[in-house]
PDB file of N, CA and C in Angstrom:
ATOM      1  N   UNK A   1      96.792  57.052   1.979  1.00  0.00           N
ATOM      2  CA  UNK A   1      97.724  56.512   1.027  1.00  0.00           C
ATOM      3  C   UNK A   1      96.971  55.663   0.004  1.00  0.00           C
ATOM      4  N   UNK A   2      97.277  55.643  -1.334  1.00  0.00           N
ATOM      5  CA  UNK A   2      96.624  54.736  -2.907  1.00  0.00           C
ATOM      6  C   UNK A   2      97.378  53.536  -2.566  1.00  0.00           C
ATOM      7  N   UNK A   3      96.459  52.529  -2.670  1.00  0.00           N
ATOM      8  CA  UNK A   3      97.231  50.964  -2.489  1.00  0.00           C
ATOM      9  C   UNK A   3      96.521  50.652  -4.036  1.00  0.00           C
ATOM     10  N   UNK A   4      97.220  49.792  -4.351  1.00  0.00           N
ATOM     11  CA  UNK A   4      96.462  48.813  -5.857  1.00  0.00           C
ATOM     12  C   UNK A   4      95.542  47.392  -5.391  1.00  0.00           C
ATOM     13  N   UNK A   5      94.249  47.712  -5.790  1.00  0.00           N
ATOM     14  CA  UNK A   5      93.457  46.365  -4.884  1.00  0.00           C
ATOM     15  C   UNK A   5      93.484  45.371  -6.286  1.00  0.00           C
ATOM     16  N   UNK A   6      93.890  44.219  -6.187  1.00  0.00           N
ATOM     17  CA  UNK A   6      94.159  43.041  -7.272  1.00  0.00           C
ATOM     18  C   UNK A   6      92.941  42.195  -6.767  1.00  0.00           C
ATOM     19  N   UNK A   7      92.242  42.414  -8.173  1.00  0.00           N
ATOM     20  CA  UNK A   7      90.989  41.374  -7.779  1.00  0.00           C
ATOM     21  C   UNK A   7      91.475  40.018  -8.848  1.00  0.00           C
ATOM     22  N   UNK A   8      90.808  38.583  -8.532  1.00  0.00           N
ATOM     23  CA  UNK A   8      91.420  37.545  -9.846  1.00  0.00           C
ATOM     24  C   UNK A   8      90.310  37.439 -10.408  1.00  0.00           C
ATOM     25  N   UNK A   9      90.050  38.197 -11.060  1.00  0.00           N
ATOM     26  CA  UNK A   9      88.952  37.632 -12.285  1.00  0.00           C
ATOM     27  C   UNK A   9      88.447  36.172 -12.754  1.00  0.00           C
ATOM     28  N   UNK A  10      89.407  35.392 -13.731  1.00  0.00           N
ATOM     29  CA  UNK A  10      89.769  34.157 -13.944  1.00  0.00           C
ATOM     30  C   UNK A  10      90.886  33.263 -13.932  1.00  0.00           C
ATOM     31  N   UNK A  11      90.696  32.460 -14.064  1.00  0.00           N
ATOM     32  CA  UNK A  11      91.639  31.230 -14.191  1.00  0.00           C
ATOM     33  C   UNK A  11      91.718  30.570 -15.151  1.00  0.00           C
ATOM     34  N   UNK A  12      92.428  30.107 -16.215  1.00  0.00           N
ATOM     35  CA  UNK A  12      92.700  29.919 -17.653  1.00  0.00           C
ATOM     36  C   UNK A  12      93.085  28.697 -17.603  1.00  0.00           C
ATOM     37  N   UNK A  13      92.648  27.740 -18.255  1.00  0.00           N
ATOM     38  CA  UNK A  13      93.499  26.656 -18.068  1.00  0.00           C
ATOM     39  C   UNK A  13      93.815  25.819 -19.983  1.00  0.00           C
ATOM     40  N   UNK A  14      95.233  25.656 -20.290  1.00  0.00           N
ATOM     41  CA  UNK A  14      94.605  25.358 -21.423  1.00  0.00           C
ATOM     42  C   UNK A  14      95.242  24.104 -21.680  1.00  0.00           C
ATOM     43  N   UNK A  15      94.030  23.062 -21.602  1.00  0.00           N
ATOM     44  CA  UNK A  15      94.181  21.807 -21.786  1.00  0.00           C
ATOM     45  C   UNK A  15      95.131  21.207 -22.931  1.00  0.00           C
ATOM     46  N   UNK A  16      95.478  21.214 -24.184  1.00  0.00           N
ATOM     47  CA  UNK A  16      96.118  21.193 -25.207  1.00  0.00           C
ATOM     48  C   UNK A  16      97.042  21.367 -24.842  1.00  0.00           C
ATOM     49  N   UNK A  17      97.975  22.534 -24.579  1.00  0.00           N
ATOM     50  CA  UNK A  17      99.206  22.732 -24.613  1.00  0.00           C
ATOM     51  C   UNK A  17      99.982  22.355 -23.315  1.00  0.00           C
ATOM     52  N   UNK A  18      99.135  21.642 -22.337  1.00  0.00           N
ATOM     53  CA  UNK A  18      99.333  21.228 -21.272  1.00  0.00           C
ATOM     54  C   UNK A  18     100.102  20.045 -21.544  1.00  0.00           C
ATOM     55  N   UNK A  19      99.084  19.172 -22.324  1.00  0.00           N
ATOM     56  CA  UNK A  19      99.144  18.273 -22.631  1.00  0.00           C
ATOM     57  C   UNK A  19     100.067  17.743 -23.532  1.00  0.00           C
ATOM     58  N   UNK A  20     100.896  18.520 -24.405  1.00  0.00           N
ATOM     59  CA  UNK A  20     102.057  18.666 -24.886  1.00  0.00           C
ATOM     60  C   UNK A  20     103.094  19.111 -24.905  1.00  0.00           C
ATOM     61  N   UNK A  21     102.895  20.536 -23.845  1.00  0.00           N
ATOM     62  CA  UNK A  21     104.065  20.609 -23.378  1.00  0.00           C
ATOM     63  C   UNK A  21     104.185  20.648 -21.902  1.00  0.00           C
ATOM     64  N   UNK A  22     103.396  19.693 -21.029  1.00  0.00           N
ATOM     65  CA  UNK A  22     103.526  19.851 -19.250  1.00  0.00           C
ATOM     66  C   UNK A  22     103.389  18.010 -19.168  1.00  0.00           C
ATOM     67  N   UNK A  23     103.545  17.128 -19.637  1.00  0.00           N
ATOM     68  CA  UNK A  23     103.332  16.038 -19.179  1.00  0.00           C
ATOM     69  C   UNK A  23     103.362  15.678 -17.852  1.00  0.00           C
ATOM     70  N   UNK A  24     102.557  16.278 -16.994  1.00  0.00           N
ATOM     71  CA  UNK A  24     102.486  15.870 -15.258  1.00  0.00           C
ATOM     72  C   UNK A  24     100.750  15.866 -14.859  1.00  0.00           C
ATOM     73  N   UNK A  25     101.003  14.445 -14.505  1.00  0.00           N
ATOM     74  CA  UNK A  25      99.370  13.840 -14.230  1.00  0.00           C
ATOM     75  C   UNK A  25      98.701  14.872 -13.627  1.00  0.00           C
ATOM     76  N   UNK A  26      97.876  15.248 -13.705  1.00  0.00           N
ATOM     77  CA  UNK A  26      96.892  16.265 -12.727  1.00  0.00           C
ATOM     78  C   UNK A  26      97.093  17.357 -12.812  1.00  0.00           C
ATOM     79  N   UNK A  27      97.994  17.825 -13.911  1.00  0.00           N
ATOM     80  CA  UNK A  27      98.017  19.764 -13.846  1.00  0.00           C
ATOM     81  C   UNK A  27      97.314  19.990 -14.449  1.00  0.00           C
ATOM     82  N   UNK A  28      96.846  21.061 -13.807  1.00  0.00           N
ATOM     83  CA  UNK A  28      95.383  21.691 -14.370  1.00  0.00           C
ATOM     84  C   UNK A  28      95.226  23.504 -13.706  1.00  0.00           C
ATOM     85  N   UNK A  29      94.511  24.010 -13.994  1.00  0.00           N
ATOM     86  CA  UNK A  29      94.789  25.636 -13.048  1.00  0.00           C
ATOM     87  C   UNK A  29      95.309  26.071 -12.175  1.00  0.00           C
ATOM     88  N   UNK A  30      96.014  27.684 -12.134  1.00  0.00           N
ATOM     89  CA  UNK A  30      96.479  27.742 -10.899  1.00  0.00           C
ATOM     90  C   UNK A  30      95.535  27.313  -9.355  1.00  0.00           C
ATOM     91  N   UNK A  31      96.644  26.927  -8.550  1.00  0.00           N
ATOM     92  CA  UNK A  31      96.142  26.430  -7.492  1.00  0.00           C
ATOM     93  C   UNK A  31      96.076  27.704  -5.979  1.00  0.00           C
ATOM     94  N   UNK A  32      96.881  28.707  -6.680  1.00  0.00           N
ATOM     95  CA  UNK A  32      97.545  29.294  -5.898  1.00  0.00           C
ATOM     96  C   UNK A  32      96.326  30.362  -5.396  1.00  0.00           C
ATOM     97  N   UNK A  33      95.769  30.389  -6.568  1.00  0.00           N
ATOM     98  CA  UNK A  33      94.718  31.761  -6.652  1.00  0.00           C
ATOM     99  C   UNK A  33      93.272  31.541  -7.124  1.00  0.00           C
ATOM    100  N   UNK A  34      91.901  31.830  -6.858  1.00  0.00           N
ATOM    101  CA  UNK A  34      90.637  31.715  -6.552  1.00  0.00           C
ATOM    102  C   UNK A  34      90.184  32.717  -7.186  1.00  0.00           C
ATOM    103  N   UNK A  35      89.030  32.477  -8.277  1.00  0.00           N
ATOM    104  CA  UNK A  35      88.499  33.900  -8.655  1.00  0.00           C
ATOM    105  C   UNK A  35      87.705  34.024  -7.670  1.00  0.00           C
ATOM    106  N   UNK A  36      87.676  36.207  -7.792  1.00  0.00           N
ATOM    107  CA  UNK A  36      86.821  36.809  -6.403  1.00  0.00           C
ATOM    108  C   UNK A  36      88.230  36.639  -5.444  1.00  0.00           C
ATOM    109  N   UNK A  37      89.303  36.310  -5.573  1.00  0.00           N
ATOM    110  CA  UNK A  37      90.195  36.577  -4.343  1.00  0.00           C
ATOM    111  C   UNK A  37      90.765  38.365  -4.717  1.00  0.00           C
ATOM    112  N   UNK A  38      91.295  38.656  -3.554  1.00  0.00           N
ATOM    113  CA  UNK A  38      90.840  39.928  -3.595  1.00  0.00           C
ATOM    114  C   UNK A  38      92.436  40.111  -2.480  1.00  0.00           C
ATOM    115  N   UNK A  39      93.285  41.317  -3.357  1.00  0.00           N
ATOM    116  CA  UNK A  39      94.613  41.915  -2.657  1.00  0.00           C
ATOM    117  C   UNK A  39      94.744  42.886  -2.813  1.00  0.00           C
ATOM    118  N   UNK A  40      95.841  43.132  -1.573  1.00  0.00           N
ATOM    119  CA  UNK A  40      96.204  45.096  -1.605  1.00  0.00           C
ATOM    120  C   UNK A  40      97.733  45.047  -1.697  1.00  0.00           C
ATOM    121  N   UNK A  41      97.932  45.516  -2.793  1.00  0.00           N
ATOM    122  CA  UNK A  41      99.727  46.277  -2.622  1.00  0.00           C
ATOM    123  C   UNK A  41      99.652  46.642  -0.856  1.00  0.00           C
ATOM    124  N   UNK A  42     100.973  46.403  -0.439  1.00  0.00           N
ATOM    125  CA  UNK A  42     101.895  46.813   0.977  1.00  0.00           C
ATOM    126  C   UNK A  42     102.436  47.785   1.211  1.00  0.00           C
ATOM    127  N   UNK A  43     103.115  48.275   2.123  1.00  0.00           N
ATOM    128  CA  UNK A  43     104.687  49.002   1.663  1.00  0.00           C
ATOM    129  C   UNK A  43     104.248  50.095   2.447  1.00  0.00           C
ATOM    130  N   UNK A  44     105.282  51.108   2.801  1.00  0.00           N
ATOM    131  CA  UNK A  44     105.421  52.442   3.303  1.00  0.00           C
ATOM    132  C   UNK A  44     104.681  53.244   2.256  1.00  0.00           C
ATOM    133  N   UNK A  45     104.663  53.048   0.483  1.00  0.00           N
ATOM    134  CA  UNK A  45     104.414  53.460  -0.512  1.00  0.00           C
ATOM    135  C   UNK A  45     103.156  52.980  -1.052  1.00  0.00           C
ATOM    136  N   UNK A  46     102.670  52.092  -0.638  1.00  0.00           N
ATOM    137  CA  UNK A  46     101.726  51.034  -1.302  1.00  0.00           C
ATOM    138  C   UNK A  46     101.754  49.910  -2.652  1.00  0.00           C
ATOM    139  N   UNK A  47     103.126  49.791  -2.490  1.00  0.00           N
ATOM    140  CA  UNK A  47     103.911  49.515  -4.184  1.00  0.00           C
ATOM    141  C   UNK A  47     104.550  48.314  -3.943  1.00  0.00           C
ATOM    142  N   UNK A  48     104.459  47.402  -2.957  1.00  0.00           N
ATOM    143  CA  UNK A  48     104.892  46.111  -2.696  1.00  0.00           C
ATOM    144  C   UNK A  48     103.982  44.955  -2.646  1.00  0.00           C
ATOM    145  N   UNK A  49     104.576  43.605  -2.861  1.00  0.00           N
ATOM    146  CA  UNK A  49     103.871  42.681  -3.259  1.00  0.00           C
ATOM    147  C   UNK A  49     102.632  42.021  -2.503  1.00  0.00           C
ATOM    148  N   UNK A  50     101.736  42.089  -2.019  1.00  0.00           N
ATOM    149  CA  UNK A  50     101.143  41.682  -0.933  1.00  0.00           C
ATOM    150  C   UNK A  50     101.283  40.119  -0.536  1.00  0.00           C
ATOM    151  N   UNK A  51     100.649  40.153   0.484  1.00  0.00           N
ATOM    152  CA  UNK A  51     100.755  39.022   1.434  1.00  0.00           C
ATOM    153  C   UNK A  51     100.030  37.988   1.027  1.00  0.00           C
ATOM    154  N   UNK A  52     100.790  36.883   0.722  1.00  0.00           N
ATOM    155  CA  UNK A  52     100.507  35.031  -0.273  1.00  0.00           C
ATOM    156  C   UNK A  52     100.175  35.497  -1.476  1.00  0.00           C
ATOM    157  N   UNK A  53     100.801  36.621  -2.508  1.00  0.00           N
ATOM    158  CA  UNK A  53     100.453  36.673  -3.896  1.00  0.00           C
ATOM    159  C   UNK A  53     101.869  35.611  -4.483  1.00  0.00           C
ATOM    160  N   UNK A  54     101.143  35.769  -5.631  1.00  0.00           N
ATOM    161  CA  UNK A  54     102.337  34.515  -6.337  1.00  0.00           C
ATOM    162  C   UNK A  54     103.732  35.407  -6.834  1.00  0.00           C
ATOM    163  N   UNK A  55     104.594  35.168  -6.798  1.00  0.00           N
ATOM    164  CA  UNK A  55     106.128  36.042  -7.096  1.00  0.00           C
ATOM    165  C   UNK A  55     106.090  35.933  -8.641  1.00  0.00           C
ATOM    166  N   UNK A  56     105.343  34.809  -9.054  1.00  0.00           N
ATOM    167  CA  UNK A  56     105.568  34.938 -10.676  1.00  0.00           C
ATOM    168  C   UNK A  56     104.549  36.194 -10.979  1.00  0.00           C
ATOM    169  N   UNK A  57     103.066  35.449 -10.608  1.00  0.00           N
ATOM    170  CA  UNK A  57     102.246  36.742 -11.465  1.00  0.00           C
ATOM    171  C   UNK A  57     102.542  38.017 -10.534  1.00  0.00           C
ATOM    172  N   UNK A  58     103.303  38.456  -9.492  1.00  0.00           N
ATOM    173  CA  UNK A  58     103.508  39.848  -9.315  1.00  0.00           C
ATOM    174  C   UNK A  58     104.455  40.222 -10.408  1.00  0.00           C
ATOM    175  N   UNK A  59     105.516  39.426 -10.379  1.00  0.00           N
ATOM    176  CA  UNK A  59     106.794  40.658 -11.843  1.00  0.00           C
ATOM    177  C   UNK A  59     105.728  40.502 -13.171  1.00  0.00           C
ATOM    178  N   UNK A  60     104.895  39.690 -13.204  1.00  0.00           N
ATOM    179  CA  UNK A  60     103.922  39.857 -14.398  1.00  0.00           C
ATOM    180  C   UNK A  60     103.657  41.553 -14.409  1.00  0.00           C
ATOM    181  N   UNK A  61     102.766  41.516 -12.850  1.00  0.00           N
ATOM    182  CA  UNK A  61     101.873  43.094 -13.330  1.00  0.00           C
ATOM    183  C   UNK A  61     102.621  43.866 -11.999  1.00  0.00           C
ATOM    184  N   UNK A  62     103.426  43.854 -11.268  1.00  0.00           N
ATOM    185  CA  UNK A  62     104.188  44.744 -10.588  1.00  0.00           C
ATOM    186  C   UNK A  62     103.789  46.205 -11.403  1.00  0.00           C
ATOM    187  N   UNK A  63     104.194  46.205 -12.355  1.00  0.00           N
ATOM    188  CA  UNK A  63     105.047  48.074 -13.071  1.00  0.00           C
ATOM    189  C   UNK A  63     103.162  48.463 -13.059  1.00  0.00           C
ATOM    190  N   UNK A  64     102.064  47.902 -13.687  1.00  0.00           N
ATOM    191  CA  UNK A  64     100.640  48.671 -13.661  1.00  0.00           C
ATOM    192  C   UNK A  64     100.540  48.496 -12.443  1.00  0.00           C
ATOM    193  N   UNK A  65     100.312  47.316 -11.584  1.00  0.00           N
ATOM    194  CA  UNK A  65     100.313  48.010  -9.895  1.00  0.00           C
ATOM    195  C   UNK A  65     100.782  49.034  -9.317  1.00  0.00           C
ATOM    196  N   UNK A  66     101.947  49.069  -9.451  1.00  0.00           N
ATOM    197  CA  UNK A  66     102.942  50.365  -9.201  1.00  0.00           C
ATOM    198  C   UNK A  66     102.413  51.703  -9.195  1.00  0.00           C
ATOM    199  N   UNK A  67     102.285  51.507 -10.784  1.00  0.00           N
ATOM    200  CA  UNK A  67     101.595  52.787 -11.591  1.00  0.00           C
ATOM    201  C   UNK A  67     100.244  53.370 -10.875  1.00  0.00           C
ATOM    202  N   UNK A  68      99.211  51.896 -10.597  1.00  0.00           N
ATOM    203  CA  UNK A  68      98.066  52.819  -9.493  1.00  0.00           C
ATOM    204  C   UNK A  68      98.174  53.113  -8.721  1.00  0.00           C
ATOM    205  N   UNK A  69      99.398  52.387  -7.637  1.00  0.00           N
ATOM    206  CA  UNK A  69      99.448  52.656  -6.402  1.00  0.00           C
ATOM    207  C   UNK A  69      99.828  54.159  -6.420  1.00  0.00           C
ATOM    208  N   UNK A  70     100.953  54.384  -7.293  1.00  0.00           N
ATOM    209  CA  UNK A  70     101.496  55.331  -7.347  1.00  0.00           C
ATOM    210  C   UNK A  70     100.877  56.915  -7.812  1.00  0.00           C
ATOM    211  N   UNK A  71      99.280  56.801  -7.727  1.00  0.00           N
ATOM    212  CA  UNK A  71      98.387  57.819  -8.360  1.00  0.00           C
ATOM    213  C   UNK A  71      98.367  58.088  -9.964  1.00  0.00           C
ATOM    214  N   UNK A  72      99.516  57.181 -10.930  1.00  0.00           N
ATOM    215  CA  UNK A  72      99.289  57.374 -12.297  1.00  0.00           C
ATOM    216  C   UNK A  72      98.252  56.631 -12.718  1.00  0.00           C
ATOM    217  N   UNK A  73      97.997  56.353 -14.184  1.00  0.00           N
ATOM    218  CA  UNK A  73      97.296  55.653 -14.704  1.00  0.00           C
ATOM    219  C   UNK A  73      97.966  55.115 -16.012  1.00  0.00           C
ATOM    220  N   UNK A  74      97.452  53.766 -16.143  1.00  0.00           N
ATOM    221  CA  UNK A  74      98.475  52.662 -16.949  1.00  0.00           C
ATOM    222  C   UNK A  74      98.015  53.011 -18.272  1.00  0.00           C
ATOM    223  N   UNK A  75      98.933  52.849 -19.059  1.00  0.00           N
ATOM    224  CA  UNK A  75      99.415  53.746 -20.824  1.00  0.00           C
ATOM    225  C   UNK A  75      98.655  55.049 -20.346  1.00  0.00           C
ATOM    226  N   UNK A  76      98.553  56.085 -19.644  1.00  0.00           N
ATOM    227  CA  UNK A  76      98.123  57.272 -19.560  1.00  0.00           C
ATOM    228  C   UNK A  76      96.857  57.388 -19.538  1.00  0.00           C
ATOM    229  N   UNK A  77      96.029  56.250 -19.961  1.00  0.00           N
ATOM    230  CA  UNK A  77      94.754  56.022 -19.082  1.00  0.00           C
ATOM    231  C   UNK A  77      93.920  55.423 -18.704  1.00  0.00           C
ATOM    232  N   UNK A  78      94.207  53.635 -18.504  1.00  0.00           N
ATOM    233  CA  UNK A  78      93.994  53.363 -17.619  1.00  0.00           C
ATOM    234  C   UNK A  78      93.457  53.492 -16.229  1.00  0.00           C
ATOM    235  N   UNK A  79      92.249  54.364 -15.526  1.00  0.00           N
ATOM    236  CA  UNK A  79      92.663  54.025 -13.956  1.00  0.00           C
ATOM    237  C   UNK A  79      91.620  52.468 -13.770  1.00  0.00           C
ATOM    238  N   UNK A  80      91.485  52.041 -14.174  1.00  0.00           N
ATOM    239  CA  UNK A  80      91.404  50.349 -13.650  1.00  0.00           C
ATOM    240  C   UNK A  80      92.108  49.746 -15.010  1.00  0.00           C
ATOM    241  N   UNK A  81      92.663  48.365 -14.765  1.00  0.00           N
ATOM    242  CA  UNK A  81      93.319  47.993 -15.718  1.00  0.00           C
ATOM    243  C   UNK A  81      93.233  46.373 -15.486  1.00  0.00           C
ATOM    244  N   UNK A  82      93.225  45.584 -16.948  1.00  0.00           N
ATOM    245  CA  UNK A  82      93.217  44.137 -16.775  1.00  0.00           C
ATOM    246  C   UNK A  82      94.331  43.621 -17.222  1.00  0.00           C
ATOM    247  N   UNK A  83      95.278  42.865 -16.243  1.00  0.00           N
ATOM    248  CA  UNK A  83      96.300  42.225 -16.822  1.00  0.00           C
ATOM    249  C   UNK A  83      96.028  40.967 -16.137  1.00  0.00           C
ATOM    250  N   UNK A  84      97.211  39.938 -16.832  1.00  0.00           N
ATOM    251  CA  UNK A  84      97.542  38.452 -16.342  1.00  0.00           C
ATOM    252  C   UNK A  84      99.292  38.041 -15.661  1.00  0.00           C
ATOM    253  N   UNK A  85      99.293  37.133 -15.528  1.00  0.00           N
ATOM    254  CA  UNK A  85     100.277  36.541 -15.312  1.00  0.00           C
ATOM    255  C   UNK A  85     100.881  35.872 -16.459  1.00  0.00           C
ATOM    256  N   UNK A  86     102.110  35.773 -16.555  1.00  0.00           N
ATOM    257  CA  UNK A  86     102.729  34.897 -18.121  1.00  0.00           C
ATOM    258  C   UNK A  86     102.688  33.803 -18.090  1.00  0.00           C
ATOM    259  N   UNK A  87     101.702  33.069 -17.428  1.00  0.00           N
ATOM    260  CA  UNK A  87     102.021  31.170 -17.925  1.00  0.00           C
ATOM    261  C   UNK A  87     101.337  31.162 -18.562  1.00  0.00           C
ATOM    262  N   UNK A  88     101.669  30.825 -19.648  1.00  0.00           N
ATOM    263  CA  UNK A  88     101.013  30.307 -20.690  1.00  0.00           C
ATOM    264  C   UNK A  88     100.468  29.242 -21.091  1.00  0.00           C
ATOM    265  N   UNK A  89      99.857  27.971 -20.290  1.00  0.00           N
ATOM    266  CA  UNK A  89      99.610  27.238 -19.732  1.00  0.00           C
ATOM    267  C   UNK A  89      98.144  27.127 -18.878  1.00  0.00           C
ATOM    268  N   UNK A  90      98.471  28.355 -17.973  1.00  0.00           N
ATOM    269  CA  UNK A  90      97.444  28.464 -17.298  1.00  0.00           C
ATOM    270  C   UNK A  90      97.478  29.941 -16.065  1.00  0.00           C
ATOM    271  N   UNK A  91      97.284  30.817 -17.223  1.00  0.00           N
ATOM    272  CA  UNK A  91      97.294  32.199 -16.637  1.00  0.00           C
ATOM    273  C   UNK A  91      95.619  32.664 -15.905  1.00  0.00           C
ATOM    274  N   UNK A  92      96.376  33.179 -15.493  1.00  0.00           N
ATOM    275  CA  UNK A  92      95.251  34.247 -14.366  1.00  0.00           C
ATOM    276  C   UNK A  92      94.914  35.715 -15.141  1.00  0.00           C
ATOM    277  N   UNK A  93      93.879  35.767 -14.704  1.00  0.00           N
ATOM    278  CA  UNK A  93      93.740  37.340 -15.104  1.00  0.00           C
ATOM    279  C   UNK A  93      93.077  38.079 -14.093  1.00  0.00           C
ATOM    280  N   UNK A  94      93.646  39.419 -13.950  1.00  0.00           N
ATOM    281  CA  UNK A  94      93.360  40.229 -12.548  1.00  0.00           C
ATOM    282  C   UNK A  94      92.906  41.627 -13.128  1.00  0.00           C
ATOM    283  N   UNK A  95      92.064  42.004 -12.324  1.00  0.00           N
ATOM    284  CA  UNK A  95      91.818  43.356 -12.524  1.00  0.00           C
ATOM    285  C   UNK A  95      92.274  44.420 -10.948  1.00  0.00           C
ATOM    286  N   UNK A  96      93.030  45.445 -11.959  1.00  0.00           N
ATOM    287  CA  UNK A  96      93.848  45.868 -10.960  1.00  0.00           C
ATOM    288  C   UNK A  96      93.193  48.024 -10.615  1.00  0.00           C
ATOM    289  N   UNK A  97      93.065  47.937  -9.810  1.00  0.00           N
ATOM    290  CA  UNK A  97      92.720  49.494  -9.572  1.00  0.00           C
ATOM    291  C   UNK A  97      92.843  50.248  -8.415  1.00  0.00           C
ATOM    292  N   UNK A  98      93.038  51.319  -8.148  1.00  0.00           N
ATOM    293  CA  UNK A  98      93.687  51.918  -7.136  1.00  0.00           C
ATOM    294  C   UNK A  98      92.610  52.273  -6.333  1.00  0.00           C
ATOM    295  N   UNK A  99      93.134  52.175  -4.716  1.00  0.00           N
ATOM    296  CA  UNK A  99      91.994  52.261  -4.190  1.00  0.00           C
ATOM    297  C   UNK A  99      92.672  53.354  -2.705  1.00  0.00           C
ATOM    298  N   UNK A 100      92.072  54.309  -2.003  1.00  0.00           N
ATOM    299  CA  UNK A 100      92.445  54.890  -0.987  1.00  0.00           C
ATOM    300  C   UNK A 100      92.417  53.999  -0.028  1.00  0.00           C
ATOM    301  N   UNK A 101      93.352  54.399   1.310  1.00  0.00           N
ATOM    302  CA  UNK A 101      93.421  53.633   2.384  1.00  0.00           C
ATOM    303  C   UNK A 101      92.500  53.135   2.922  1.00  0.00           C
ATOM    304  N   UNK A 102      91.252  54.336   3.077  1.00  0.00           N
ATOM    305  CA  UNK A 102      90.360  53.869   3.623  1.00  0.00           C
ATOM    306  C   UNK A 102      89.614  52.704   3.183  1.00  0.00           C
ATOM    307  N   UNK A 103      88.975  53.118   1.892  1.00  0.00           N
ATOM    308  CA  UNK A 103      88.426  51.484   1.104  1.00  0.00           C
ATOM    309  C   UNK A 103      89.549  50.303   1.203  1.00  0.00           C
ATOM    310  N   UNK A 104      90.443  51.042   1.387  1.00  0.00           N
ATOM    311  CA  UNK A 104      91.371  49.578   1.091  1.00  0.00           C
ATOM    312  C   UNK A 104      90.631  48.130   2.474  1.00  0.00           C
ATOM    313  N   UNK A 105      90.431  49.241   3.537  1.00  0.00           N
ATOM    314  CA  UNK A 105      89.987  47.906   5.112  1.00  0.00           C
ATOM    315  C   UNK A 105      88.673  47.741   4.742  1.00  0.00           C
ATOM    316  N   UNK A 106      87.944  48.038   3.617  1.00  0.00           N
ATOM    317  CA  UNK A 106      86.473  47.215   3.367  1.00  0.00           C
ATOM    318  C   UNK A 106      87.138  46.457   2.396  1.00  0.00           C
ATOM    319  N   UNK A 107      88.037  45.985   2.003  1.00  0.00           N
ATOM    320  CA  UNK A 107      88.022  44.573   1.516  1.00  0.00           C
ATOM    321  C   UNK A 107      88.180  43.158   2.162  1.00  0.00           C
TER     322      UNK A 107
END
């Protein structure tokens, strides 16, 4: 079975607009996620959210996950693809690509 392996590239943080529009002492990058952290879509299908990903940045890139898990390729060709999460604030960026079952247990 094609699972989508979500690697996090970076972590964005943007000081300025934080600072004007987040007034809360100490925010600063996501906390949630580590570049080099490294996930697999779930599911009977391979098309579900994996296990401790963030619910925001999945509906971010859900539909191109989908799309690899699902053996397509994102805008028609795509087969690895870089998306983020929508905070705008302090987005993530992931690189997302489909991977067979087997590679999937060497991660």
């Amino acid at each position: 079975m094609t699972k989508c392996k979500i690697t996090v590239l970076k972590r964005e943080f943007y000081k300025d607009l934080a600072d004007e529009y987040v007034p809360v002492p100490g925010f600063g990058p996501c906390h949630m996620m580590k570049e080099g952290d490294v996930y697999l879509t779930t599911g009977p299908f391979g098309n579900q959210m994996p296990e401790g990903f963030c619910d925001m940045a999945w509906q971010a890139i859900c539909i191109q996950a989908c799309t690899l898990a699902g053996g397509g390729k994102v805008f028609g060709h795509d087969e690895v693809h870089i998306a983020c999460c929508n905070d705008g604030v302090r987005p993530v960026v992931f690189r997302l690509e489909a991977v067979e079952d087997g590679e999937s247990q060497r991660v």
